[in-house]
Protein backbone atom coordinates (compact mmCIF):
# COMPACT_ATOMS: atom_id res chain seq x y z
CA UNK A 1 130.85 132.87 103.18
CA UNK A 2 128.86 130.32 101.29
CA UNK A 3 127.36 130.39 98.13
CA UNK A 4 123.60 129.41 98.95
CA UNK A 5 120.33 129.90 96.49
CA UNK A 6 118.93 131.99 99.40
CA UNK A 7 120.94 135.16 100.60
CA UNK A 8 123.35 133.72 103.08
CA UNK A 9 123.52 137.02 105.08
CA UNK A 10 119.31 137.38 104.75
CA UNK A 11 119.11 133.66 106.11
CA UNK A 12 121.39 134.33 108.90
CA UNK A 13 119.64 137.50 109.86
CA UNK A 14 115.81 135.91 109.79
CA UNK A 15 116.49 132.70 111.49
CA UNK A 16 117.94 134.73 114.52
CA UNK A 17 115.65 137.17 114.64
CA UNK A 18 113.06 134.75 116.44
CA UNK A 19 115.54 133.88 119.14
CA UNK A 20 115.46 130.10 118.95
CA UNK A 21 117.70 128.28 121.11
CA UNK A 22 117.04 125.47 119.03
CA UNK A 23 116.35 125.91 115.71
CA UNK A 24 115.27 121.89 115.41
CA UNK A 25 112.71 122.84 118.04
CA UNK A 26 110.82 125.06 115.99
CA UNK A 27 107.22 124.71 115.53
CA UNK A 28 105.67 123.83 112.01
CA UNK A 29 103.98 127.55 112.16
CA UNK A 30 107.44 128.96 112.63
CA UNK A 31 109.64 127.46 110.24
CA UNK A 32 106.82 128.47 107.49
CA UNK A 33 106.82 132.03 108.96
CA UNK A 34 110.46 132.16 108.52
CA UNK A 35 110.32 130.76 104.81
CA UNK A 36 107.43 132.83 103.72
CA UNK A 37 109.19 136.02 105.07
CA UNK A 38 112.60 134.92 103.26
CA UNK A 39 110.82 134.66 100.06
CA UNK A 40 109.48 138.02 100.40
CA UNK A 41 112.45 139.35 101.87
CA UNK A 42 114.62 137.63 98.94
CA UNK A 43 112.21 137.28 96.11
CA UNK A 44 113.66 133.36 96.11
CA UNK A 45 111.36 130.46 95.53
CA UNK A 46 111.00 128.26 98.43
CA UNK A 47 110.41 124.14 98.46
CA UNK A 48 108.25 124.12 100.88
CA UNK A 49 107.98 120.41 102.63
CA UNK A 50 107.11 122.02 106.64
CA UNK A 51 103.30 121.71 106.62
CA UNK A 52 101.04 118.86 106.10
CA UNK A 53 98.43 120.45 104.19
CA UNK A 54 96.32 118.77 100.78
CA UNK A 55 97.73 119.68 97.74
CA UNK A 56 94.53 118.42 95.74
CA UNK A 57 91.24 119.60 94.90
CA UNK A 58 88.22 118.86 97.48
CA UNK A 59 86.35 116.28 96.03
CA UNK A 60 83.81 117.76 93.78
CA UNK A 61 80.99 115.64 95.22
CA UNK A 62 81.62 117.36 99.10
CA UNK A 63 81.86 120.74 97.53
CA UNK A 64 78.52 120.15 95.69
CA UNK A 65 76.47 118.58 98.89
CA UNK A 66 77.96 121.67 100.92
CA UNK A 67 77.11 124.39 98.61
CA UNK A 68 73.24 122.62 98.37
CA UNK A 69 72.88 122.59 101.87
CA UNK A 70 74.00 126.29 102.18
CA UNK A 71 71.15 126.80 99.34
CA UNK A 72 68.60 125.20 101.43
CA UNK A 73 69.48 127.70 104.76
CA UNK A 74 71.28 125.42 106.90
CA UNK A 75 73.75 127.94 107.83
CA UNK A 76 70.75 129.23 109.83
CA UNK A 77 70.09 126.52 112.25
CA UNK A 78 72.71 125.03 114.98
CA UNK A 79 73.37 121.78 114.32
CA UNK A 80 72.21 118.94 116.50
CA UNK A 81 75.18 118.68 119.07
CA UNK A 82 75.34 114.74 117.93
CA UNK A 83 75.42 115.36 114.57
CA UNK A 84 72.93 115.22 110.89
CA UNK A 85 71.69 111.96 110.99
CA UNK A 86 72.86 111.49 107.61
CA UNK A 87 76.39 112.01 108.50
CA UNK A 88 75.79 109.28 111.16
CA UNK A 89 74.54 106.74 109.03
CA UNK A 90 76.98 107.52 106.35
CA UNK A 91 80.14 107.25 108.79
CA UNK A 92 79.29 103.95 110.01
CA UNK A 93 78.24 102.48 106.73
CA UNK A 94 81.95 103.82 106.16
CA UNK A 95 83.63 102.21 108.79
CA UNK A 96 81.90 99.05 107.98
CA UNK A 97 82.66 99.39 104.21
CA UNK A 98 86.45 100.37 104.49
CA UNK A 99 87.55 98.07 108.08
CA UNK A 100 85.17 95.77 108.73
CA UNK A 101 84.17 97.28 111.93
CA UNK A 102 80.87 97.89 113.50
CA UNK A 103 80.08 100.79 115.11
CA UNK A 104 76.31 102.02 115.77
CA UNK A 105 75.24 105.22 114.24
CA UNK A 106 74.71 106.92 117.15
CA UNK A 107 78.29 106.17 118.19
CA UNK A 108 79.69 108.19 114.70
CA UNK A 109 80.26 111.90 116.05
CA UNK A 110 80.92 114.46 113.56
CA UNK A 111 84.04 117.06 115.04
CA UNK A 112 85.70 120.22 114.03
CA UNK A 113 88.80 118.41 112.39
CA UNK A 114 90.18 115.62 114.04
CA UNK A 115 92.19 117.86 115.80
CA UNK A 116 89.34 118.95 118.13
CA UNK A 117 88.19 115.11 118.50
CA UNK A 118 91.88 114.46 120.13
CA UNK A 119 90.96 116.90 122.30
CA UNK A 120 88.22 115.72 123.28
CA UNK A 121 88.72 112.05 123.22
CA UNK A 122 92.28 113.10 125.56
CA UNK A 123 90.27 115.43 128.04
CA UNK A 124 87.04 113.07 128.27
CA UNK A 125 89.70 109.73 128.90
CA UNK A 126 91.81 111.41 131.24
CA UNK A 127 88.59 112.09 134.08
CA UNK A 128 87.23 108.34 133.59
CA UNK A 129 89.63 107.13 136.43
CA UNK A 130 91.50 109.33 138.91
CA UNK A 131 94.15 106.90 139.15
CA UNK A 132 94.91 107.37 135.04
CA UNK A 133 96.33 110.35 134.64
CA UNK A 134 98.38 110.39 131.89
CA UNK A 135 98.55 109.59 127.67
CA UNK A 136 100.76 107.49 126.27
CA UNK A 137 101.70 108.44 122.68
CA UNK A 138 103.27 105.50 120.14
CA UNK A 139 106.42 107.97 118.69
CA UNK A 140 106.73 109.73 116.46
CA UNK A 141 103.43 111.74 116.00
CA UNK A 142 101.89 114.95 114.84
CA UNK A 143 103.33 117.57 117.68
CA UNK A 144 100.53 119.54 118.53
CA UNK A 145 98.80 116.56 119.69
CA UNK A 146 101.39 116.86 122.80
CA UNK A 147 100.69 120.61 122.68
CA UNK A 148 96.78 119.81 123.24
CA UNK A 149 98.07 117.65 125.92
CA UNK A 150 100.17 120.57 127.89
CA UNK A 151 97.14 123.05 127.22
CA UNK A 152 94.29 120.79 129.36
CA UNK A 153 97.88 120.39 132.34
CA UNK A 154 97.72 116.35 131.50
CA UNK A 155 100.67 114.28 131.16
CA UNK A 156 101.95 112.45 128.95
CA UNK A 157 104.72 110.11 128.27
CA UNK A 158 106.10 108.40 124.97
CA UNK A 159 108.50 106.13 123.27
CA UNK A 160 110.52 106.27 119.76
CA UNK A 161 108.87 102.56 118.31
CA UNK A 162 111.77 103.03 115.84
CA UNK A 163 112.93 99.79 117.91
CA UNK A 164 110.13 98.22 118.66
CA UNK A 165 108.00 96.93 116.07
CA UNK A 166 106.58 93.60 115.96
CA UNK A 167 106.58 91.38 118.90
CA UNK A 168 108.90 93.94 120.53
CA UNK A 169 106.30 96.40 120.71
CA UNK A 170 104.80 93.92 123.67
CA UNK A 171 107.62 94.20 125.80
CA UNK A 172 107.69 98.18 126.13
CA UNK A 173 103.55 98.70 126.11
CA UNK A 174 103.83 96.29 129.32
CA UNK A 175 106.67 98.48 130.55
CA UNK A 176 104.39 101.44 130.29
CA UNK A 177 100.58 100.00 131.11
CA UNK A 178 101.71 97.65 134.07
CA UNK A 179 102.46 100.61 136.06
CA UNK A 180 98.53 101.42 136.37
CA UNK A 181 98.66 105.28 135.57
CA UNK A 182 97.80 105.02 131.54
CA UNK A 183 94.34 106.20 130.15
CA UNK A 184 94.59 106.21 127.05
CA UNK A 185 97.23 104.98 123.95
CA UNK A 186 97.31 107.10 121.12
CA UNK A 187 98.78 106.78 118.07
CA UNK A 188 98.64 107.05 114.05
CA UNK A 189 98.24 104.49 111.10
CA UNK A 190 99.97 105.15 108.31
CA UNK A 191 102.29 107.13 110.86
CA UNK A 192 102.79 110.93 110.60
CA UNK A 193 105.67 111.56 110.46
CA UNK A 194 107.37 108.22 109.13
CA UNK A 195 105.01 107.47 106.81
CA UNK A 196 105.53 103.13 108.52
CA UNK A 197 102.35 100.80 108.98
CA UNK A 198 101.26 99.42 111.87
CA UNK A 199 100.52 95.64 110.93
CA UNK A 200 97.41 93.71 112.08
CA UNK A 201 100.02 91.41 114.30
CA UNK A 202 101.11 95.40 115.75
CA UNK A 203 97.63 96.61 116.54
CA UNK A 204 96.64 92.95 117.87
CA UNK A 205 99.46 93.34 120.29
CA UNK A 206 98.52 97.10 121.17
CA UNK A 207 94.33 96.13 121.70
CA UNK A 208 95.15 92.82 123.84
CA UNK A 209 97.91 95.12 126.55
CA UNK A 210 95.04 98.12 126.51
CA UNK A 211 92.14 95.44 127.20
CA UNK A 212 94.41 93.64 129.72
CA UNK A 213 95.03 97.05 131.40
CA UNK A 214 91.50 98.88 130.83
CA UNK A 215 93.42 101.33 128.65
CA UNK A 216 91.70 103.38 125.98
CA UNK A 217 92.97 103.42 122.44
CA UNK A 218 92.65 106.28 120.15
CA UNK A 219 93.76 105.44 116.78
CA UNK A 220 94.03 108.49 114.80
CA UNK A 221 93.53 107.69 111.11
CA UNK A 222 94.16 110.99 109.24
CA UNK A 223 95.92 109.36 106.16
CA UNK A 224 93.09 106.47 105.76
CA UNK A 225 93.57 103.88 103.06
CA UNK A 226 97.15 105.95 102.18
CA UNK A 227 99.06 102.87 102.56
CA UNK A 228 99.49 102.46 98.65
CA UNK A 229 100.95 99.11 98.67
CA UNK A 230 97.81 97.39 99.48
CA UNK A 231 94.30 98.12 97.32
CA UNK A 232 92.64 99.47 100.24
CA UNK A 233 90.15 101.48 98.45
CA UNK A 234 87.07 99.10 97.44
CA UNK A 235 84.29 99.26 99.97
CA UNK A 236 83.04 96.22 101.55
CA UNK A 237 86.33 93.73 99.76
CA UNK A 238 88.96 93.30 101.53
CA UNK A 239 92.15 94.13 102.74
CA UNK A 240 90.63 96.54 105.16
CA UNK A 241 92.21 99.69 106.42
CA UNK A 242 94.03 98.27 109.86
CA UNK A 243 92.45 99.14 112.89
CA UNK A 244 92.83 98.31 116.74
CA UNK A 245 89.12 97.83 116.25
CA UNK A 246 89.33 94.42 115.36
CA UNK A 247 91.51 93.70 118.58
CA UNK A 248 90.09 95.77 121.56
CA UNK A 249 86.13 96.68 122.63
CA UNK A 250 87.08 99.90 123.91
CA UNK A 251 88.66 102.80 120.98
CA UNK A 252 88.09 106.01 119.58
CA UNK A 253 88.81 106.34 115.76
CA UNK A 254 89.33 109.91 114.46
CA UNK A 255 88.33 109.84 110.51
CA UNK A 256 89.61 112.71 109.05
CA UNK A 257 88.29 114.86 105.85
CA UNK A 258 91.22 116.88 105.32
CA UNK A 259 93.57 114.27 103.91
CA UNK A 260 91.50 111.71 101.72
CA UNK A 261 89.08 114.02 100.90
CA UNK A 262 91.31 117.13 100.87
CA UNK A 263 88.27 118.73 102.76
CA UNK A 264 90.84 120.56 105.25
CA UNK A 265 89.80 123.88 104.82
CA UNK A 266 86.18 123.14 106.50
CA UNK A 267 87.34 121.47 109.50
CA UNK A 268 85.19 118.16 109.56
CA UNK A 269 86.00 114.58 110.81
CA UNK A 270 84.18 112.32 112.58
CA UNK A 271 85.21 110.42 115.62
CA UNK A 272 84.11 106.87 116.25
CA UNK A 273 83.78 105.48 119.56
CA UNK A 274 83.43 102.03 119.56
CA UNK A 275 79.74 100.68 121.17
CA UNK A 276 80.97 99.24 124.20
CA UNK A 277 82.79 102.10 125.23
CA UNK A 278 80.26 104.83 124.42
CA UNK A 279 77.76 102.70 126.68
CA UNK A 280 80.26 102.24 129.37
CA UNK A 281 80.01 104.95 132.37
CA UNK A 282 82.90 104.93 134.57
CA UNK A 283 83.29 106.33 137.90
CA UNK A 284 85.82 109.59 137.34
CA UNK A 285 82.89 110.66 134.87
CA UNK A 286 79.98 109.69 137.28
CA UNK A 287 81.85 111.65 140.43
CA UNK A 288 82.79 114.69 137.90
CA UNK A 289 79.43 115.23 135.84
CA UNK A 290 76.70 113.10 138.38
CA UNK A 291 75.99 110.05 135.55
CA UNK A 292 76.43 109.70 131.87
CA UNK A 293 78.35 107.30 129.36
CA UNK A 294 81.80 107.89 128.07
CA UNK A 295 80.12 108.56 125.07
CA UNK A 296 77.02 110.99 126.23
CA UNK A 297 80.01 112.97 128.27
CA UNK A 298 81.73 113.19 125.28
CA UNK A 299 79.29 114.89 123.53
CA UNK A 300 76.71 116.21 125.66
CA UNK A 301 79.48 117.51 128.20
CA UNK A 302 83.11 118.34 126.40
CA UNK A 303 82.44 118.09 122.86
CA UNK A 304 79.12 121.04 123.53
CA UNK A 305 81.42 123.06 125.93
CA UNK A 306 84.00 123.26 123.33
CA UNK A 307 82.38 124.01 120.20
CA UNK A 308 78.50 123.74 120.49
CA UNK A 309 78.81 121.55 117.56
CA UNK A 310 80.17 121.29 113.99
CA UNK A 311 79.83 123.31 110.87
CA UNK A 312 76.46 122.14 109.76
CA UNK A 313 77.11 122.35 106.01
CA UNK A 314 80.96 120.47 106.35
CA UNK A 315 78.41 117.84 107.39
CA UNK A 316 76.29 117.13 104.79
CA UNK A 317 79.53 117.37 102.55
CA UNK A 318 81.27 114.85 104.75
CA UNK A 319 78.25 112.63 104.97
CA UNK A 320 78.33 112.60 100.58
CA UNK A 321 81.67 111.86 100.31
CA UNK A 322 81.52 108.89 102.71
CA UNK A 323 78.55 107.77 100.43
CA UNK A 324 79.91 108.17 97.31
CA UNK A 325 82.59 105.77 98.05
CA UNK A 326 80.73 103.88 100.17
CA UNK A 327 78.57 103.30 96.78
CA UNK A 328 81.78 103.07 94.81
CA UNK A 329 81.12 105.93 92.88
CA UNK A 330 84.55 107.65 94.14
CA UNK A 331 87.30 106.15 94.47
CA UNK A 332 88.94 108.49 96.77
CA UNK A 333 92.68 106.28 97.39
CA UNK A 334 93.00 106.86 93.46
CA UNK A 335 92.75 110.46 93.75
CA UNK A 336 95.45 110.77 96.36
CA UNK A 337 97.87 108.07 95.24
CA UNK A 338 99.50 111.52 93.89
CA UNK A 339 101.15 111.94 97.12
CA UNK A 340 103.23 108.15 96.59
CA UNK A 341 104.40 109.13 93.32
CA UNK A 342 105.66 112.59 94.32
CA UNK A 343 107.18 111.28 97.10
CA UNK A 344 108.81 107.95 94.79
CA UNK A 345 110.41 111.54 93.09
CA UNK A 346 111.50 112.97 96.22
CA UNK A 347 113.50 110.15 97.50
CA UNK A 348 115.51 109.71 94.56
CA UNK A 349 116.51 113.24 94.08
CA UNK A 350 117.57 113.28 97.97
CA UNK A 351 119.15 109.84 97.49
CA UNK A 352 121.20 111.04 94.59
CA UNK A 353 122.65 113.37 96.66
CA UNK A 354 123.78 111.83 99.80
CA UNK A 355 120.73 111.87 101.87
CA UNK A 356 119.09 108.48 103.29
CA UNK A 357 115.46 107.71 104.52
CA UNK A 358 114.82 107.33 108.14
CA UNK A 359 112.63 105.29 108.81
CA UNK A 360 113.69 103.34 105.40
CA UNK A 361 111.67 99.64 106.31
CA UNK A 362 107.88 99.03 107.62
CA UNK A 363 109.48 95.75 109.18
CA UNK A 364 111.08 93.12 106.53
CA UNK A 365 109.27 95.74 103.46
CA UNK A 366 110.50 98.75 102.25
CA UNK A 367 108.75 101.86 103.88
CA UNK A 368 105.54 102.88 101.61
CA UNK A 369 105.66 106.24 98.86
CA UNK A 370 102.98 108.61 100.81
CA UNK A 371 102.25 112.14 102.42
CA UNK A 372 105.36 112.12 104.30
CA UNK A 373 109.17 110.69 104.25
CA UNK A 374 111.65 111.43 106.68
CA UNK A 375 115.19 112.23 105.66
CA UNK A 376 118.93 112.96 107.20
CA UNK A 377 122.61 113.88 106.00
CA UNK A 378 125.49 112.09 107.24
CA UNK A 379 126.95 114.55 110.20
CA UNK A 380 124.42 116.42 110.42
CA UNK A 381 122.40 116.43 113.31
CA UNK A 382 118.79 116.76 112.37
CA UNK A 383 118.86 120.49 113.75
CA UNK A 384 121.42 121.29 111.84
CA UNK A 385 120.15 119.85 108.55
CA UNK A 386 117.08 121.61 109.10
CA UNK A 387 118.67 124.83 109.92
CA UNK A 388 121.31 124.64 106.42
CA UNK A 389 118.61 123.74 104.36
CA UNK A 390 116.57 127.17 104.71
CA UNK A 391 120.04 128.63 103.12
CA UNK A 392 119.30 126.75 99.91
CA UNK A 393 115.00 127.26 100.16
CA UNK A 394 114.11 123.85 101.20
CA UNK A 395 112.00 123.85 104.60
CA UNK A 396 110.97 120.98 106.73
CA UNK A 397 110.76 120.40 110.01
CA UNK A 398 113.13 118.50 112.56
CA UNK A 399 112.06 114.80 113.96
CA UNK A 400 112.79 115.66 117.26
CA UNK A 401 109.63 118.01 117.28
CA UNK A 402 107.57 114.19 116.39
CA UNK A 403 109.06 112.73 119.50
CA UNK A 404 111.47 110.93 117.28
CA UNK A 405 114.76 109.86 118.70
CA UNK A 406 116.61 109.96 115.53
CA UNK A 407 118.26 112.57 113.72
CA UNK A 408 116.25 113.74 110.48
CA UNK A 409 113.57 115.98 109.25
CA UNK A 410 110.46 115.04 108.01
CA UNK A 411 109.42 116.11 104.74
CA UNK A 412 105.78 116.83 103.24
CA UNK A 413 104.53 115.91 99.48
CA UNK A 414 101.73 117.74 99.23
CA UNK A 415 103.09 121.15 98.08
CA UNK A 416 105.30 120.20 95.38
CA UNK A 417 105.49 121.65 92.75
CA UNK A 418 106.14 120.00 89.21
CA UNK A 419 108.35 122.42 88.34
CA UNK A 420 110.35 122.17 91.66
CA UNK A 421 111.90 118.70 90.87
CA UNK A 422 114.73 119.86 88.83
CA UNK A 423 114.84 122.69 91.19
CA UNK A 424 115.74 120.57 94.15
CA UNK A 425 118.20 118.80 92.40
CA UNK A 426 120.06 122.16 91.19
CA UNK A 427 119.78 123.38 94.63
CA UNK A 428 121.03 119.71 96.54
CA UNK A 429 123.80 119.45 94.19
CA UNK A 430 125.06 122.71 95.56
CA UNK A 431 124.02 121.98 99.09
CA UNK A 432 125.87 118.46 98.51
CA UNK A 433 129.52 121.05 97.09
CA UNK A 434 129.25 123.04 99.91
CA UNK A 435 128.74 120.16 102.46
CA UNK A 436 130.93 116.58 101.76
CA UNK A 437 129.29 113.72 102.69
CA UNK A 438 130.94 111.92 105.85
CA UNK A 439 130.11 108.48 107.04
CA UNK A 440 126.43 107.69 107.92
């Protein structure tokens, strides 16, 4: 029996216990159910990397707006279904400030999370044409997005663009859009979970095939700005935060507060829909709801039948923090720049013990330091890997759950610990004894 930091036989026992046929197909909520239970079980310290959840304070100046607004009895009234019209105004002075885009502020729709404004952006594209019934997700991405898609009984179908990125990525979006059944492209910039960046040349190629196929995009931008090779955090200079905005009329942007402003806990984001496709009324919605816009189903229809609107004091703390850097009072991409340089830490203790990056280049550079890195161990399927690293308290969660077709985990920053660097690299040097490296 091996020697392991966490109680081999304890391990063993646990992992089984919730009957996996695949351990790499666990969900995010399981494998931290099965850690958190193994540290109480074992009284063992865990490293956790499984979740993507902020590590950082909420930005003082969200917390403050929120907490006035409470004073002043918001919590009282419903919120206007469309949203405060300062959190309007402030969104797409923020959009304009951080990628150059216009986008009315009536077109800026505050949501519970950006979770809830996939769901609605998914459901509300998938009824504008009867023909277009399915989603077509840029791999890999943040599961439960394809979990949303299985709960409203669309399809979906993906590809790995592991092997297609740059003028490739032309070749299979034709494959896919040519055969007429697409409504809507979704995918996320910097990329959860390989942490690459889609390029301006990328995202010109993805809004020319979706215009040339009257496909929606829906760019989900939960790690805004987080590409730290690139200064991307002075309003109104440039470079800009890449967006398909720039190349296609018709897009949904989901701008998250969990991750730049580590606002998760109050579920806010806003989604914008681009002008011409909130004006645009199509015929699956006309036939389905008798009239409206894509954008006045999207709120006055789904987004009010889901949720009846969105926390009314997350709003005015959303709509302060989108000012405040909008101003340039905050400089919210200096804050979180702590994610790079844990991760720079990361990859050099895994390095030093066998274990190589994934998705290792963005193209001809070297992948960006960020929220997430994805790793592997020669032999080792990425199952397996993920399965013999609970034994020695390090939990992440297998690519294959991202729509990945490599073998790997991916691997979060935002919960370690700065005491839990030497700890990795007393518990990989053990992990690396008990398991010889074989050829990559």
């Amino acid at each position: 029996m091996k020697q392991t930091p966490v109680d081999y036989q304890t391990t063993k026992r646990v992992i089984e216990s919730y009957n996996l046929n695949d351990f790499g197909r666990a969900t995010i909520r399981e494998v931290v159910a099965i850690a958190e239970q193994l540290e109480k079980e074992t009284g063992t310290e865990f490293i956790h990397m499984e979740m993507g959840v902020p590590g950082l304070k909420p930005a003082q100046v969200g917390t403050d707006a929120e907490i006035r607004a409470l004073q002043n009895g918001v919590a009282a009234i419903y919120p206007n279904i469309n949203g405060i019209s300062e959190l309007k105004e402030e969104a797409s002075r923020f959009v304009k400030a951080f990628i150059n885009t216009d986008v009315a502020p009536e077109h800026c729709v505050p949501v519970t999370g950006s979770m809830q404004g996939t769901f609605t952006s998914f459901l509300t594209c998938g009824q504008c044409d009867p023909l277009k019934d399915a989603i077509l997700f840029i791999d890999p991405g943040f599961p439960v997005q394809k979990q949303q898609i299985l709960v409203m009984g669309y399809k979906y179908v993906s590809f790995d663009v592991y092997e297609y990125r740059g003028e490739k990525l032309r070749q299979i979006l034709e494959e896919y859009l040519s055969k007429g059944n697409i409504a809507a492209i979704i995918y996320s910039n910097p990329n959860n979970p390989a942490w690459f960046c889609l390029t301006d040349g990328e995202l010109q190629i993805i809004g020319a095939t979706a215009t040339k196929y009257d496909t929606i995009v829906i760019e989900d931008l939960a790690y805004f700005a987080m590409d730290f090779r690139k200064d991307l955090g002075k309003p109104f200079v440039p470079p800009y935060q890449p967006s398909v905005s720039h190349y296609t009329d018709y897009y949904v942007m989901q701008i998250s507060g969990s991750k730049i402003f580590s606002y998760a806990g109050q579920r806010i984001a806003v989604a914008a829909i681009s002008d011409k496709l909130y004006d645009r009324a199509y015929e699956g919605l006309t036939r389905r709801y008798g009239g409206g816009t894509f954008g006045t189903v999207y709120v006055h229809r789904v987004l009010y039948a889901l949720s009846s609107g969105t926390s009314h004091s997350a709003q005015h703390a959303l709509a302060a923090m989108f000012k405040a850097a909008s101003d340039g009072k905050f400089d919210f991409v200096e804050q979180i720049k702590e994610y790079g340089k844990r991760a720079e830490k990361l990859k050099q203790i895994f390095r030093k013990h066998g274990f190589y990056i994934v998705y290792e280049n963005d193209l001809d550079a070297p992948i960006a330091d960020g929220f997430y890195f994805t790793i592997s161990y020669p032999g080792m399927t990425g199952s397996r890997l993920m399965e013999e690293l609970m034994y020695y308290g390090v939990s992440a969660i297998s690519l294959s759950t991202t729509g990945s077709q490599q073998q790997g985990l991916r691997a979060c920053t935002s919960f370690i610990k700065s005491n839990q660097y030497d700890l990795l690299d007393e518990r990989l040097t053990l992990f690396e004894t008990n398991n010889p490296r074989q050829e990559k």
